[in-house]
Protein backbone atom coordinates (compact mmCIF):
# COMPACT_ATOMS: atom_id res chain seq x y z
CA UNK A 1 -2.19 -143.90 -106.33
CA UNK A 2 -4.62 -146.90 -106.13
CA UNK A 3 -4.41 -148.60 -102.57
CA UNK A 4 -5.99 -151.79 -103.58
CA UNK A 5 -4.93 -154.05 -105.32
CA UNK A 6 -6.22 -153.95 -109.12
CA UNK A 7 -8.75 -156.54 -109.20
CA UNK A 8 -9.22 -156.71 -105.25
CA UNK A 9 -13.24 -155.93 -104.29
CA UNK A 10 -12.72 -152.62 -102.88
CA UNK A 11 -10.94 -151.40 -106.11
CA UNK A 12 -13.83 -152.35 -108.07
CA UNK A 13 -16.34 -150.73 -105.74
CA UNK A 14 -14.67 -147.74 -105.51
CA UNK A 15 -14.79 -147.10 -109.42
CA UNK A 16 -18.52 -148.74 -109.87
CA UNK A 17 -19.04 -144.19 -110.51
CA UNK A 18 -16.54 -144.52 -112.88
CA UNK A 19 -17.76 -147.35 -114.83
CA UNK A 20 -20.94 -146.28 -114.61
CA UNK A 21 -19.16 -143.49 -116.91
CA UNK A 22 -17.66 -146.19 -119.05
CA UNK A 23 -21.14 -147.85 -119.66
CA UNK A 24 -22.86 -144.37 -120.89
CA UNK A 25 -20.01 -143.75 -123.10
CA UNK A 26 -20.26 -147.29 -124.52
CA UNK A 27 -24.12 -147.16 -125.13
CA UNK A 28 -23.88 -143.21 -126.66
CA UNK A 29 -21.41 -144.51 -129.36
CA UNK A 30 -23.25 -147.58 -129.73
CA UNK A 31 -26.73 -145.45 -130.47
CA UNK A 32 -24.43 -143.02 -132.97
CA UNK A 33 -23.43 -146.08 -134.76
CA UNK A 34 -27.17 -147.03 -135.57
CA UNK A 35 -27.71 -143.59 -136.45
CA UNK A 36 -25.04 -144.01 -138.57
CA UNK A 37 -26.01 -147.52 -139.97
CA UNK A 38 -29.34 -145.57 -141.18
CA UNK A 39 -27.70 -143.51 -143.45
CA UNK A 40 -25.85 -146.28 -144.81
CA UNK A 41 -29.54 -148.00 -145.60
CA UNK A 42 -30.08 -144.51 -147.58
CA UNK A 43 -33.30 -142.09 -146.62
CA UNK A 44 -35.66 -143.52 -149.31
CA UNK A 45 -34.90 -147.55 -147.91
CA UNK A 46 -38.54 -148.72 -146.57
CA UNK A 47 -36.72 -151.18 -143.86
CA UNK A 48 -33.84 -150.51 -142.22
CA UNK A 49 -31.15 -154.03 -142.80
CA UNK A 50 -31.40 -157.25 -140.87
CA UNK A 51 -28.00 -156.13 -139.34
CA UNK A 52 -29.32 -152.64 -138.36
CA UNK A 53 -32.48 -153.76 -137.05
CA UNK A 54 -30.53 -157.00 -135.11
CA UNK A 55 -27.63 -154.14 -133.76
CA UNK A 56 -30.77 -152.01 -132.57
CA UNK A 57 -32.58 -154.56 -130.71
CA UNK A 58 -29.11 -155.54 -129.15
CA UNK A 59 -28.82 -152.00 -128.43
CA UNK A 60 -32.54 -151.60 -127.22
CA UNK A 61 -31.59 -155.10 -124.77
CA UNK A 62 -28.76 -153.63 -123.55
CA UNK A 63 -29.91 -149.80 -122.68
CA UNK A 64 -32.99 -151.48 -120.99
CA UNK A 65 -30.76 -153.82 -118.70
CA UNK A 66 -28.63 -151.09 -117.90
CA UNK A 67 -31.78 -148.64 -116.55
CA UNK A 68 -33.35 -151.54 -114.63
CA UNK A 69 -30.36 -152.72 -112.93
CA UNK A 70 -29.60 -149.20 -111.56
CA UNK A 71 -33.15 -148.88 -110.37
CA UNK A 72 -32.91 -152.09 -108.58
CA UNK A 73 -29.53 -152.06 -107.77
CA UNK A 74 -27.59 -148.70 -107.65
CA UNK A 75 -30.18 -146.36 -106.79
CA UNK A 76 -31.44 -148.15 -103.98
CA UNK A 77 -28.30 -148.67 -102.75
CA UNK A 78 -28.11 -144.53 -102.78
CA UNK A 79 -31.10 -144.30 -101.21
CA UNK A 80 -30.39 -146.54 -98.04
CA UNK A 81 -26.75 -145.06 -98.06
CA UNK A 82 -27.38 -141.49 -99.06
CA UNK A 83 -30.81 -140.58 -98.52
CA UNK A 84 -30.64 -136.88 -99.40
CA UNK A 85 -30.26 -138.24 -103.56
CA UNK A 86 -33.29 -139.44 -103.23
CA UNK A 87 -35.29 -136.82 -105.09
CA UNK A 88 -32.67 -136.75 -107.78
CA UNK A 89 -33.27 -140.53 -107.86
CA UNK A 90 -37.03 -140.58 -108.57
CA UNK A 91 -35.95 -138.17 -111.36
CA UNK A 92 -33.59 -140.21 -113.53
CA UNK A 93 -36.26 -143.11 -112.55
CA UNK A 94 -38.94 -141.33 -114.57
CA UNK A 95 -36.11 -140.50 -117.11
CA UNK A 96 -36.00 -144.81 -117.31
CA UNK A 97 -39.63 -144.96 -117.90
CA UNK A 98 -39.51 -142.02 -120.79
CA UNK A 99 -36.79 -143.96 -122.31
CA UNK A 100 -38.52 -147.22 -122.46
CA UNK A 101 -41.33 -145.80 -124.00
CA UNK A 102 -39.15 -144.93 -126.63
CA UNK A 103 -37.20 -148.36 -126.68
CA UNK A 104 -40.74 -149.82 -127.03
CA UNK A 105 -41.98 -147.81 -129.96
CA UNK A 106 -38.86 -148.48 -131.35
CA UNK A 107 -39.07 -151.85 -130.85
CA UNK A 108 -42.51 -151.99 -132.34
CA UNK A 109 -41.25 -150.46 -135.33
CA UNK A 110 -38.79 -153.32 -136.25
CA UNK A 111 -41.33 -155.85 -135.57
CA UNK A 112 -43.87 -154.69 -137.96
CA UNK A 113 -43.24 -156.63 -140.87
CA UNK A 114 -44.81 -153.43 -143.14
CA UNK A 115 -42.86 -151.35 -144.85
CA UNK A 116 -42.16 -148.46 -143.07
CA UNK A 117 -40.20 -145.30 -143.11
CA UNK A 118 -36.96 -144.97 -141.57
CA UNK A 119 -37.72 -141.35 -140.99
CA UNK A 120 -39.90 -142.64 -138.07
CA UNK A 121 -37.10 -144.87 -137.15
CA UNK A 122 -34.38 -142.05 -137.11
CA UNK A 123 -37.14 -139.91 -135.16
CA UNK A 124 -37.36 -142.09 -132.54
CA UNK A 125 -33.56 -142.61 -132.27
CA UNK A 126 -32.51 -138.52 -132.50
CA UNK A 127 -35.23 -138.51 -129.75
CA UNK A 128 -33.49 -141.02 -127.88
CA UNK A 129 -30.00 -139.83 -128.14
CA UNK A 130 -30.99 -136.12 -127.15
CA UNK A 131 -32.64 -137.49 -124.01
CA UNK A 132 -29.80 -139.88 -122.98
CA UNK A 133 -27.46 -136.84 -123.49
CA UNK A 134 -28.86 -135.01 -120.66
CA UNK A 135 -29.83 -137.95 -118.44
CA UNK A 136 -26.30 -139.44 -118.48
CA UNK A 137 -24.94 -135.63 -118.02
CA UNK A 138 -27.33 -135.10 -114.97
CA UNK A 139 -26.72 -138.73 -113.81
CA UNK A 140 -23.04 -138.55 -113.99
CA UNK A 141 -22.80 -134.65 -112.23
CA UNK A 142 -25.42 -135.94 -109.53
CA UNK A 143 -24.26 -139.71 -108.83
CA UNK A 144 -20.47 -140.28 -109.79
CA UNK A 145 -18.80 -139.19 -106.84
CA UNK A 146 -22.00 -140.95 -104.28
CA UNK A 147 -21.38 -144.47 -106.44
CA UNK A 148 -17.53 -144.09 -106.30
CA UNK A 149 -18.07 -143.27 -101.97
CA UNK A 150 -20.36 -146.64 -101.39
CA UNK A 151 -18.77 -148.24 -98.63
CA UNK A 152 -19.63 -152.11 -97.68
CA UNK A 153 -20.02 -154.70 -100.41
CA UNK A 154 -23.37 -153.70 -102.24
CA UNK A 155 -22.62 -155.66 -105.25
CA UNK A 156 -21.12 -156.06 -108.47
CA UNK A 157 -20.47 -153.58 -110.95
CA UNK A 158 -23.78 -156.06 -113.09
CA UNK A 159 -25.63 -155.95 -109.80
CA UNK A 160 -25.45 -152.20 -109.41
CA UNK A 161 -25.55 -150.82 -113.15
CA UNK A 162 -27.03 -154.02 -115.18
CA UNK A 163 -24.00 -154.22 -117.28
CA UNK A 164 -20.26 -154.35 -117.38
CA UNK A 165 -18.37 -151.60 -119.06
CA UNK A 166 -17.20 -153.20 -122.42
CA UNK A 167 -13.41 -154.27 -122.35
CA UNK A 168 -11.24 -152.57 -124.76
């Protein structure tokens, strides 16, 4: 049974764990649906769509806002409030800096206005989703029950995690 009110403050901070959940789930479909929109391009095409390639730098946007918002935000709200995460912290922090690499090769990719192989495109995404399958595992074992404990008024679900979890 909730004891706050649904939309009251401390209802959304005690479920910012929980959306965090939300969030991961949202950008793990939303990277197997660009996996998926490769295949529909076929595996001889030499550029993936302008939808694909729009829907990937949306994704890109969207996975990077997410990481930097929980470095700034959630994790150093864990670190003030629950200091022993903190090696677990700088962890999924380097995890953030491994994944931008990736965002920014993939990035590159659809900018170059070459031809290129969507092999290296799906490389770099299979990459991508095998990584965020652990890191949002680890994250979510390691940080779920800490995000869904902060006490005080830290922030907003956006100030915390970088996004909102998507409605529907």
């Amino acid at each position: 049974m909730n004891v706050h009110p649904p939309d009251s403050p401390a209802d959304r901070l005690a479920a910012v764990g929980n959306q965090m959940i939300e969030i991961h789930l949202w950008l793990s479909a939303e990277l197997a649906r660009l996996r998926a929109g490769l295949d529909a391009d076929g595996p001889g095409a030499a550029r993936p769509s302008r939808d694909l390639r729009a829907h990937c730098l949306t994704f890109c946007t969207a996975l990077s806002r997410h990481h930097t918002g929980e470095d700034h935000g959630a994790f150093r709200v864990l670190a003030d409030q629950v200091p022993e995460l903190r090696p677990v912290l700088a962890n999924l922090i380097t995890d953030h800096e491994v994944v931008a690499g990736i965002l920014g090769r993939v990035e590159e990719l659809l900018g170059d206005p070459t031809p290129m192989p969507v092999a290296r495109l799906r490389g770099e995404l299979d990459g991508l989703a095998a990584l965020l399958e652990s890191h949002f595992r680890y994250e979510e074992k390691r940080l779920v029950a800490a995000l869904n404990a902060l006490t005080g008024r830290p922030g907003t679900v956006d100030e915390l995690l970088g996004l909102t979890p998507p409605a529907g």
